[in-house]
Protein backbone atom coordinates (compact mmCIF):
# COMPACT_ATOMS: atom_id res chain seq x y z
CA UNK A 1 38.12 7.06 -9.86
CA UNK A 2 39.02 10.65 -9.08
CA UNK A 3 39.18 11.50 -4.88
CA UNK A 4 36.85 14.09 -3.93
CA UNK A 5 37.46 16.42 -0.71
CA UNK A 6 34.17 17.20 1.26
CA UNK A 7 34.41 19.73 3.80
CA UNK A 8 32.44 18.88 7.36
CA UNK A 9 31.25 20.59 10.35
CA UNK A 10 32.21 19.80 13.64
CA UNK A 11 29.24 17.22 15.04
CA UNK A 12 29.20 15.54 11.39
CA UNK A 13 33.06 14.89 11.65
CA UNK A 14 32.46 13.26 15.33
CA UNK A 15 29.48 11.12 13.47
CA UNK A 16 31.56 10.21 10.61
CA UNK A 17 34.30 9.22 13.65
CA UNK A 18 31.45 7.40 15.86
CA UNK A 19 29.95 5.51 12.92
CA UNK A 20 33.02 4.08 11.60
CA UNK A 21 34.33 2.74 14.45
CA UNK A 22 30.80 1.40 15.24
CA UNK A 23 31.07 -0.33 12.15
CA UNK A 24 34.77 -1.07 11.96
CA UNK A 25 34.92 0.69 8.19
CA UNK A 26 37.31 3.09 7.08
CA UNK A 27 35.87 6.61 6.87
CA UNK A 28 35.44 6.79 3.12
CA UNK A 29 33.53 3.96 2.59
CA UNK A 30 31.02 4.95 5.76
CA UNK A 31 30.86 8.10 3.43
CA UNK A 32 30.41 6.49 0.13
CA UNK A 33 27.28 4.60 1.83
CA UNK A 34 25.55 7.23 3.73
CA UNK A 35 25.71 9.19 -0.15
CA UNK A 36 24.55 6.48 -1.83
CA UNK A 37 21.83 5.96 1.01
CA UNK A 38 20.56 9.40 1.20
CA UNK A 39 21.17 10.75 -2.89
CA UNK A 40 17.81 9.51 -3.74
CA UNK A 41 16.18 11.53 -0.64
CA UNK A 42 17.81 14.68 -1.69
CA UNK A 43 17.08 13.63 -5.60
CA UNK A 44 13.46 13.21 -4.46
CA UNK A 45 13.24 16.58 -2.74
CA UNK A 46 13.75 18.34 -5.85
CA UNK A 47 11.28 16.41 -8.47
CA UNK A 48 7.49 17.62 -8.73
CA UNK A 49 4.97 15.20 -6.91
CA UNK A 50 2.87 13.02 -9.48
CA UNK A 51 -0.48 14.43 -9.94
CA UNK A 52 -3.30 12.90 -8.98
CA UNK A 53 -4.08 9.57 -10.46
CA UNK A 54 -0.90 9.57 -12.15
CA UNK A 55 -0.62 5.36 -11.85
CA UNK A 56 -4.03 4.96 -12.05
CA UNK A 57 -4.01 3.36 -15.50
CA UNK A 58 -1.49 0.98 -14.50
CA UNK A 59 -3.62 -0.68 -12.03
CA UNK A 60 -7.49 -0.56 -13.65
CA UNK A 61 -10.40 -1.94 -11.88
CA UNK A 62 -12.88 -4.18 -13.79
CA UNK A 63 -16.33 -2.63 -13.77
CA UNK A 64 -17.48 -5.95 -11.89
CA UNK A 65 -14.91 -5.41 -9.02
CA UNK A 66 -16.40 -2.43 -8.07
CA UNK A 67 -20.11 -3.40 -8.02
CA UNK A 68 -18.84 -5.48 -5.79
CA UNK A 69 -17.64 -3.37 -3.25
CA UNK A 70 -20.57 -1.00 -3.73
CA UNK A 71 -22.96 -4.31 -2.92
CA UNK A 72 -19.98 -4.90 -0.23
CA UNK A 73 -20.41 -1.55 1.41
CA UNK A 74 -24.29 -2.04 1.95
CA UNK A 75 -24.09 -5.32 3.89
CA UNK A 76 -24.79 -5.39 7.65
CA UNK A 77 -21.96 -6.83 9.26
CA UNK A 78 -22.38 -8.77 12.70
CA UNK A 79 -20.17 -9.73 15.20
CA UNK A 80 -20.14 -13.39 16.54
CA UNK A 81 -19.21 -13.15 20.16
């Protein structure tokens, strides 16, 4: 695998520094981890949002589920004290 050279600021170095000997790892694979744990946040910040009902046919409701929670909705609840 080719090496790659990152440059870091100041407080990230002392991080990097602080959370490997924390951990006991060498430097590079802290790195390698905190990438692989934060590529799909920074992947995510660039993709549109789904619209609106985007899964909605994946999880249908049968027609008699929600007559049910209409008739659900209308009961008078009571509390047994």
């Amino acid at each position: 695998m080719p090496r790659t050279m990152i440059d870091l600021d100041k407080d990230l170095a002392l991080e990097l520094e602080h959370v490997a000997s924390l951990t006991k790892q060498k430097r590079a694979a802290v790195l390698s981890q905190a990438i692989r744990a934060g590529l799909p946040v920074v992947a995510g910040h660039f993709q549109l949002p789904r619209p609106e009902g985007y899964f909605a046919h994946a999880y249908p409701r049968p027609k008699d589920r929600l007559e049910l929670e209409a008739a659900m909705a209308n009961v008078k609840q009571r509390l047994d004290r």
